[in-house]
Structure formats: structure tokens, C-alpha cells
PDB file of N, CA and C in Angstrom:
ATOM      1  N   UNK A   1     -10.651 -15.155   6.706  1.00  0.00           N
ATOM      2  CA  UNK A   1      -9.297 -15.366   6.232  1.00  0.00           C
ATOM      3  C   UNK A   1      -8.438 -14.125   6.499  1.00  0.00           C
ATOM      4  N   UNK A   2      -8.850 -13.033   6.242  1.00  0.00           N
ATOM      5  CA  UNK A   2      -8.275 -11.903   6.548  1.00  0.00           C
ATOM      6  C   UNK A   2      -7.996 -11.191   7.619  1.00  0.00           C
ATOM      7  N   UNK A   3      -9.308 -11.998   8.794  1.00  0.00           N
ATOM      8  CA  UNK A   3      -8.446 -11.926  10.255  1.00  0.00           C
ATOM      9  C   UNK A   3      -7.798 -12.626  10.784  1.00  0.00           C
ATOM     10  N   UNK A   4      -7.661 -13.834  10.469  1.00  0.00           N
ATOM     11  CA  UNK A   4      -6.538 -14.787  10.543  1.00  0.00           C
ATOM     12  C   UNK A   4      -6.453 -15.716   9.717  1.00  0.00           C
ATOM     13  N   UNK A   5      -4.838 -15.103   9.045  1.00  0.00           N
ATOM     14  CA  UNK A   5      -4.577 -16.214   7.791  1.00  0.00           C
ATOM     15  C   UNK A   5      -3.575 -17.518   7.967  1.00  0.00           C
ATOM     16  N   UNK A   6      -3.994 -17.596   9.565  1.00  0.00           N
ATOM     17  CA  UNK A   6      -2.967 -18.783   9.758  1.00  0.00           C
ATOM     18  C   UNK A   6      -3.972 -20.352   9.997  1.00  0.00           C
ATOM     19  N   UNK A   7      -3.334 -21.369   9.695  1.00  0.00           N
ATOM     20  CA  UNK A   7      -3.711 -22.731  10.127  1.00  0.00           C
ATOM     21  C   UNK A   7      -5.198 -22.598   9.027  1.00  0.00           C
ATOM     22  N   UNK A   8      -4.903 -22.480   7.615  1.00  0.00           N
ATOM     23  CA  UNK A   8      -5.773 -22.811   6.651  1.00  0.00           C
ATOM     24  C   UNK A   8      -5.360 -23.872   6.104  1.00  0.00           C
ATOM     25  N   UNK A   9      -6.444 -24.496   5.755  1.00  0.00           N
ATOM     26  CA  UNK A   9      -5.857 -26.092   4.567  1.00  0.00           C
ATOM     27  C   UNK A   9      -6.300 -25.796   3.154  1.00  0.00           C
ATOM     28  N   UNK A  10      -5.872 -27.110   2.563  1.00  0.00           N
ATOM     29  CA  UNK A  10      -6.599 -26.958   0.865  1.00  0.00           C
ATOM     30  C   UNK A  10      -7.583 -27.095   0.723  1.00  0.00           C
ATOM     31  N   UNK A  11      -8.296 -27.440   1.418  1.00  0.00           N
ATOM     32  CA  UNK A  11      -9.618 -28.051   1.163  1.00  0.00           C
ATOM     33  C   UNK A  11     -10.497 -26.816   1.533  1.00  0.00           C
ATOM     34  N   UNK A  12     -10.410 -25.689   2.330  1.00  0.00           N
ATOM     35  CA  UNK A  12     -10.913 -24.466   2.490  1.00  0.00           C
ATOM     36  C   UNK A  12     -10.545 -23.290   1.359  1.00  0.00           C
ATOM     37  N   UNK A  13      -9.145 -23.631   1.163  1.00  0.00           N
ATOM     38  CA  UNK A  13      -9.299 -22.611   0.153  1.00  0.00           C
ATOM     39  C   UNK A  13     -10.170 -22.931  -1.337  1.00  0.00           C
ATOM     40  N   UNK A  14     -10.378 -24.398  -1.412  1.00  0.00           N
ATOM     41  CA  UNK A  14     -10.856 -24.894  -2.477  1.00  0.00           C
ATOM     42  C   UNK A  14     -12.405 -24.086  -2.481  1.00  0.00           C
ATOM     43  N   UNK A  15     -12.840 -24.535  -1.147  1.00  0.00           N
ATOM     44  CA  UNK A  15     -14.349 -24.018  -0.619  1.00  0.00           C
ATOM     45  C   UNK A  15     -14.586 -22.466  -1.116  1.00  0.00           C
ATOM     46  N   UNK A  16     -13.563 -21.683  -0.575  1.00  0.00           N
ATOM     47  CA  UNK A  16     -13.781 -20.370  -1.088  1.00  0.00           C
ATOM     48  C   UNK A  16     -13.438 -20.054  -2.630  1.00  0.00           C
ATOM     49  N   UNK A  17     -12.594 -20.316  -3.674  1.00  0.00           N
ATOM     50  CA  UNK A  17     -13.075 -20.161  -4.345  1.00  0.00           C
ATOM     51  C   UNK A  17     -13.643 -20.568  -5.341  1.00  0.00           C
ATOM     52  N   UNK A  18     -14.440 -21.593  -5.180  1.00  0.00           N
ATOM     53  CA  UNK A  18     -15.747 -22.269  -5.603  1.00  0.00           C
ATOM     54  C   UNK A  18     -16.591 -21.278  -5.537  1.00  0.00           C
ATOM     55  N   UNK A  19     -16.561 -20.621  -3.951  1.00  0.00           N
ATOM     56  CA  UNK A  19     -17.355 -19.654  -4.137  1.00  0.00           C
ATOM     57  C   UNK A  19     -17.410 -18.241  -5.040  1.00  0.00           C
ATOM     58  N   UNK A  20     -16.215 -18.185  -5.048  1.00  0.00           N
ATOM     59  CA  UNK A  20     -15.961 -17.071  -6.164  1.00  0.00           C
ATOM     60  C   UNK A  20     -15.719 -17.547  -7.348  1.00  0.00           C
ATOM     61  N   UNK A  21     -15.938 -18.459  -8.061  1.00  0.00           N
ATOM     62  CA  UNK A  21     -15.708 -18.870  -9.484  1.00  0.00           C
ATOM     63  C   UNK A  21     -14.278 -18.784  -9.944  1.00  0.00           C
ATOM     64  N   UNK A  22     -13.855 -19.166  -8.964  1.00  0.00           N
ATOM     65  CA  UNK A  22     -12.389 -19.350  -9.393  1.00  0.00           C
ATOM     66  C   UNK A  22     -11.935 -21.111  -9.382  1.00  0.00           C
ATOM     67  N   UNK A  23     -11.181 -21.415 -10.547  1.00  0.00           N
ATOM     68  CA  UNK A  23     -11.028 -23.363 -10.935  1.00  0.00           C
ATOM     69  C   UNK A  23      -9.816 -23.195  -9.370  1.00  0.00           C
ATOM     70  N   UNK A  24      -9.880 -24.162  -8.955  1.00  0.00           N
ATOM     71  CA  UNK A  24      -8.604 -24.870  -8.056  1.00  0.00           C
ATOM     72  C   UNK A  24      -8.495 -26.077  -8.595  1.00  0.00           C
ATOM     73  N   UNK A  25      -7.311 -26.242  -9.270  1.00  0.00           N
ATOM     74  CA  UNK A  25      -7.135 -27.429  -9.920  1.00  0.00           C
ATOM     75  C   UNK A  25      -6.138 -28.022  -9.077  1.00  0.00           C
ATOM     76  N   UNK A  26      -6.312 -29.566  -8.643  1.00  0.00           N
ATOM     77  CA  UNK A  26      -5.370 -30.250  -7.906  1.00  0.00           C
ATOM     78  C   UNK A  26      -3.905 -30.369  -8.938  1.00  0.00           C
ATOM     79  N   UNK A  27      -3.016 -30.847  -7.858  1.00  0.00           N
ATOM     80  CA  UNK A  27      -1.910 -30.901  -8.958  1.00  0.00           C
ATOM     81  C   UNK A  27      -1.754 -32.623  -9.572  1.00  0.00           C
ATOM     82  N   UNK A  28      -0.925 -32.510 -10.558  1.00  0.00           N
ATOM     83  CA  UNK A  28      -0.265 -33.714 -11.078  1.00  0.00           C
ATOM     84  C   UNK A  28       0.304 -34.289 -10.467  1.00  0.00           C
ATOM     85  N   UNK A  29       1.309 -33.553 -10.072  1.00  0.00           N
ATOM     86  CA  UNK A  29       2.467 -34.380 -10.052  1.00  0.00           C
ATOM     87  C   UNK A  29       2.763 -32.839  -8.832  1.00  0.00           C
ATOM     88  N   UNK A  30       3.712 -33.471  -7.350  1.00  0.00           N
ATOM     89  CA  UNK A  30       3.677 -32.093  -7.153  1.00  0.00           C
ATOM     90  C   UNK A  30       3.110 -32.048  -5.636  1.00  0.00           C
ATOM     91  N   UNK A  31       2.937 -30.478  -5.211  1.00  0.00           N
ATOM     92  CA  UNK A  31       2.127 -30.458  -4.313  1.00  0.00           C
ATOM     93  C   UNK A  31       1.236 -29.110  -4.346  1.00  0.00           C
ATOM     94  N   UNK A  32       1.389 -28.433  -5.602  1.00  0.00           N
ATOM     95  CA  UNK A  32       1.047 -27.025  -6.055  1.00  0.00           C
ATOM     96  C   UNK A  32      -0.843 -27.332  -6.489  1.00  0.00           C
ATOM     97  N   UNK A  33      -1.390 -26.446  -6.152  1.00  0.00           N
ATOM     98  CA  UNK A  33      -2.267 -26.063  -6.376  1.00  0.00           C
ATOM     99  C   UNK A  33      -2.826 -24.897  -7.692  1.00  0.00           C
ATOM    100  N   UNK A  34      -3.581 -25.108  -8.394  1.00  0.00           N
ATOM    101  CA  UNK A  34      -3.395 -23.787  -9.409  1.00  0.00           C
ATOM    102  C   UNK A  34      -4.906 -23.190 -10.059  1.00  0.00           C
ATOM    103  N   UNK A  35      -4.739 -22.154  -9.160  1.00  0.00           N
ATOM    104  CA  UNK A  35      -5.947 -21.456  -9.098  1.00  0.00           C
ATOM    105  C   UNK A  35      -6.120 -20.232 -10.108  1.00  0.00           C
ATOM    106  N   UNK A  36      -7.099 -20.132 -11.237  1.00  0.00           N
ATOM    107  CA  UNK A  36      -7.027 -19.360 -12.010  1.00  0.00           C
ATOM    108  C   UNK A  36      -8.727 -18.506 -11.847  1.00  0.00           C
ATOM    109  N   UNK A  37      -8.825 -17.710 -12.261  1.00  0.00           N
ATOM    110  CA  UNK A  37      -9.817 -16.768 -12.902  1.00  0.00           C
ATOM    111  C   UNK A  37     -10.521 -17.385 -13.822  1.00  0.00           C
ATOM    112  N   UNK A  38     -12.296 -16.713 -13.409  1.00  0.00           N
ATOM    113  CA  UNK A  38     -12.836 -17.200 -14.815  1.00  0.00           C
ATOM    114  C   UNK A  38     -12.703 -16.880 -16.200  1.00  0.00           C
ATOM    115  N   UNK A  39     -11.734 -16.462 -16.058  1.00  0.00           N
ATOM    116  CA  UNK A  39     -11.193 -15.416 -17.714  1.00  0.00           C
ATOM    117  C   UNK A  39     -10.216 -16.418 -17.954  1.00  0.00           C
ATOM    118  N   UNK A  40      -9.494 -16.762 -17.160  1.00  0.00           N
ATOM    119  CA  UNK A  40      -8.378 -17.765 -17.023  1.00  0.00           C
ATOM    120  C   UNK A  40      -6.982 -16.723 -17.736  1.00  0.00           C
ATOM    121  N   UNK A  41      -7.047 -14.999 -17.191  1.00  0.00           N
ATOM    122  CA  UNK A  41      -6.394 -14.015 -17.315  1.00  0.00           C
ATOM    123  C   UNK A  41      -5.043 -14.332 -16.173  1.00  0.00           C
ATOM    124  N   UNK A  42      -5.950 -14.362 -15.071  1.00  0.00           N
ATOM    125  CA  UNK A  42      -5.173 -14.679 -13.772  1.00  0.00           C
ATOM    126  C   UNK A  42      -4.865 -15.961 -13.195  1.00  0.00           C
ATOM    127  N   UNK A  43      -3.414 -15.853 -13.055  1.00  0.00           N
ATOM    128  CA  UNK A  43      -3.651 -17.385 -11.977  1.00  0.00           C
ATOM    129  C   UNK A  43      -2.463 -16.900 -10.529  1.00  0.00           C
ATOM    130  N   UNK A  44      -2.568 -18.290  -9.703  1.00  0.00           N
ATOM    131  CA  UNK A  44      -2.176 -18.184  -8.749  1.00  0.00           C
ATOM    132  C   UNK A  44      -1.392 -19.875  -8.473  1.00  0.00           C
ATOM    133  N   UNK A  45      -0.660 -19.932  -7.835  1.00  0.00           N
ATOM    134  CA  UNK A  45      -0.315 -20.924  -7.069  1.00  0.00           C
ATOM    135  C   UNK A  45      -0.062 -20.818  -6.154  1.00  0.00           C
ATOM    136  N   UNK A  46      -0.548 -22.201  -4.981  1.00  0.00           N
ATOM    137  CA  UNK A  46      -0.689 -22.074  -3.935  1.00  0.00           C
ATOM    138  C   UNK A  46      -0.085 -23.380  -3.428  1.00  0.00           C
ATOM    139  N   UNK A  47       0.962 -23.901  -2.667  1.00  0.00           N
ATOM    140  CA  UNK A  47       1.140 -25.174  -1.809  1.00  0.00           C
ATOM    141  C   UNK A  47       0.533 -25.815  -1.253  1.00  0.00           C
ATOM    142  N   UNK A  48       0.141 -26.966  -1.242  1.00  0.00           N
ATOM    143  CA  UNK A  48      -0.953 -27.534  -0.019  1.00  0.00           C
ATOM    144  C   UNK A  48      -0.100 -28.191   0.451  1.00  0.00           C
ATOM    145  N   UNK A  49       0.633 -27.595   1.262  1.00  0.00           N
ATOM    146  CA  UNK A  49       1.376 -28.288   2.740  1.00  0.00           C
ATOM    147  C   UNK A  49       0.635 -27.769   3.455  1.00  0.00           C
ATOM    148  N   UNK A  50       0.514 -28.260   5.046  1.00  0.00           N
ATOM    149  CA  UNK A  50      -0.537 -28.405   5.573  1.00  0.00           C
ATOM    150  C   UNK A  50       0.313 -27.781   6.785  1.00  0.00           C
ATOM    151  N   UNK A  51      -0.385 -26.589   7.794  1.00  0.00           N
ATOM    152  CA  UNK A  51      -0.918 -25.913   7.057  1.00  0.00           C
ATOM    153  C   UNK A  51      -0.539 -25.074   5.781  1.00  0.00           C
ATOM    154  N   UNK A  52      -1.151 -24.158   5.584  1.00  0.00           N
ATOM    155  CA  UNK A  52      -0.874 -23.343   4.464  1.00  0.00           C
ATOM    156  C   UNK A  52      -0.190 -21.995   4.712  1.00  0.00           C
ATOM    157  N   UNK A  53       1.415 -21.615   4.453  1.00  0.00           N
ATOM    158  CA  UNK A  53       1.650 -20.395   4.897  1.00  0.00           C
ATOM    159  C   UNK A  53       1.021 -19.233   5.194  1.00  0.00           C
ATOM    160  N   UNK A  54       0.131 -18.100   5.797  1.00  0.00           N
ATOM    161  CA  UNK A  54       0.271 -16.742   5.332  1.00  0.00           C
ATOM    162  C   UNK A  54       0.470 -16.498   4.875  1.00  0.00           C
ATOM    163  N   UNK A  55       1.646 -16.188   4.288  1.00  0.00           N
ATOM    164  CA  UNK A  55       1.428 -15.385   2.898  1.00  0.00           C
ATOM    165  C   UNK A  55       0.469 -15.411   1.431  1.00  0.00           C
ATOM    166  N   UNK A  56       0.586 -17.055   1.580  1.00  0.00           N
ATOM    167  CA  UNK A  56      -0.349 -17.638   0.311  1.00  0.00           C
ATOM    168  C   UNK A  56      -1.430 -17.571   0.850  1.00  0.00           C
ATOM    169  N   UNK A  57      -2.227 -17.088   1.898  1.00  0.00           N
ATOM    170  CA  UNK A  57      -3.807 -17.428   2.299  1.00  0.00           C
ATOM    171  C   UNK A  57      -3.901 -15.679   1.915  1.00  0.00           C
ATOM    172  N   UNK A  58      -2.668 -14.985   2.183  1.00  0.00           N
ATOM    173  CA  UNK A  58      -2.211 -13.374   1.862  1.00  0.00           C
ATOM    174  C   UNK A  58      -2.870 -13.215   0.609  1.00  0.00           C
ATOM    175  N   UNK A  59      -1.700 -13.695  -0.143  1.00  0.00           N
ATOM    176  CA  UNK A  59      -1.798 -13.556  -1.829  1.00  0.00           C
ATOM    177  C   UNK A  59      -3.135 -14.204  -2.102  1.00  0.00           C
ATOM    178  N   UNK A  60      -4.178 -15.266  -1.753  1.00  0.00           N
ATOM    179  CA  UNK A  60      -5.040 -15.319  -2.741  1.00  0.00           C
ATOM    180  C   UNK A  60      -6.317 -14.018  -1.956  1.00  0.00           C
ATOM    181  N   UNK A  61      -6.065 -13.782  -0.792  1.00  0.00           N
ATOM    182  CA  UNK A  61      -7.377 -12.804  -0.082  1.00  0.00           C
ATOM    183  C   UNK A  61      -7.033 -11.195  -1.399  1.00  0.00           C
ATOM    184  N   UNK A  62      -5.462 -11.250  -1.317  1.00  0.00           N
ATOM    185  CA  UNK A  62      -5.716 -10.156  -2.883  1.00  0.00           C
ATOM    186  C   UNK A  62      -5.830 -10.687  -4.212  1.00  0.00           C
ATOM    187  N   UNK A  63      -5.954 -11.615  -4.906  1.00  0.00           N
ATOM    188  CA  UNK A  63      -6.416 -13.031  -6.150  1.00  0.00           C
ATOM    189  C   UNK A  63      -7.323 -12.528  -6.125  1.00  0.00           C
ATOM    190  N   UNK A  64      -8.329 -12.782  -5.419  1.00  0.00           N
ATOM    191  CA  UNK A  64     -10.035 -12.770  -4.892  1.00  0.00           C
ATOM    192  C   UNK A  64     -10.870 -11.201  -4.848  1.00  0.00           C
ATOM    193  N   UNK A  65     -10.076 -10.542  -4.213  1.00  0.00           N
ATOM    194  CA  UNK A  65     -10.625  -9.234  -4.428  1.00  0.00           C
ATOM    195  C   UNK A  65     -10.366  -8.319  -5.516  1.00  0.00           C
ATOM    196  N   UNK A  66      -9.316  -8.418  -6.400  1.00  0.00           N
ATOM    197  CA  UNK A  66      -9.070  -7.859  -7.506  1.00  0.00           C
ATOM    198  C   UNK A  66      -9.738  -8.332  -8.760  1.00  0.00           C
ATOM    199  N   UNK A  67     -10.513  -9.097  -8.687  1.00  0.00           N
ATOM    200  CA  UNK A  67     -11.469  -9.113  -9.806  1.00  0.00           C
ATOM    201  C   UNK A  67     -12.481 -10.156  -9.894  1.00  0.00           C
ATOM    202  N   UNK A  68     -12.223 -11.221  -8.946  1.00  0.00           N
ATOM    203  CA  UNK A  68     -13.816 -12.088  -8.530  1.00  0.00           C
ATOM    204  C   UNK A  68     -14.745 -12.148  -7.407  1.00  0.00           C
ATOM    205  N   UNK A  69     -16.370 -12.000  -7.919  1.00  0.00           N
ATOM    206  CA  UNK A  69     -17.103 -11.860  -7.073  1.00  0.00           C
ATOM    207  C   UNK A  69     -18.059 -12.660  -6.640  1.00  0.00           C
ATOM    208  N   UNK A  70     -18.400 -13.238  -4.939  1.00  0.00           N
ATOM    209  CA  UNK A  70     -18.803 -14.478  -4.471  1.00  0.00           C
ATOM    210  C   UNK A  70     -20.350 -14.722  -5.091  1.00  0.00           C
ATOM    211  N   UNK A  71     -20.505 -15.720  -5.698  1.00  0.00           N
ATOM    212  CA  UNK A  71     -21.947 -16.134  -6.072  1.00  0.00           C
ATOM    213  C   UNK A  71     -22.544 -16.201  -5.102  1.00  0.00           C
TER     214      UNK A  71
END
């Protein structure tokens, strides 16, 4: 992801952080994604338009490293 954060979908970011114990909760209503911490301290939102900007594949590669670690 961090060497290239372009042409990601939802369904990968879901994959990764599963792997890191982080919830990706689909949305309601919407097209937002909402990804929190197992503390449920932190969260994130993310768009699943397809693909998925850079920046948001950006923002969760720092989500992920600032305080969860891959099982």
C-alpha cells in the first residue's frame, strides 16, 4: 500500500485491517466506511468509491501504524 496507494478497493482495505484488528464497518446509509481501533479510541473514515483516493489509502497506512499491530 505504501508503494502504491493508487487503484485500491474496499474490499482490500477491509482485508488489511482484519488483519490488524481494526472493525471496518460497512455503511448504512451512504458510501462511508468506518474504521475504528480495538480500543474504539480511534476512528477513521474512508469512501468506497471505487477506486479509492490516495490520500485515504494515505491516511489509513498512518491509522495502522500509529497504534495497531498485524496478527
Amino acid at each position: 500500500m505504501r508503494e502504491n496507494p493508487r487503484d485500491w478497493r474496499i474490499e482490500d482495505v477491509a482485508t488489511v485491517c482484519a488483519a490488524f484488528g481494526v472493525t471496518c464497518t460497512p455503511p448504512r446509509k451512504g458510501s462511508h466506511y468506518k474504521l475504528k481501533d480495538e480500543a474504539g479510541h480511534r476512528r477513521l473514515i474512508i469512501p468506497a468509491h471505487k477506486p479509492i483516493k490516495p490520500v485515504y489509502i494515505e491516511l489509513l497506512i498512518e491509522f495502522l501504524q500509529t497504534g495497531a499491530q498485524p496478527e
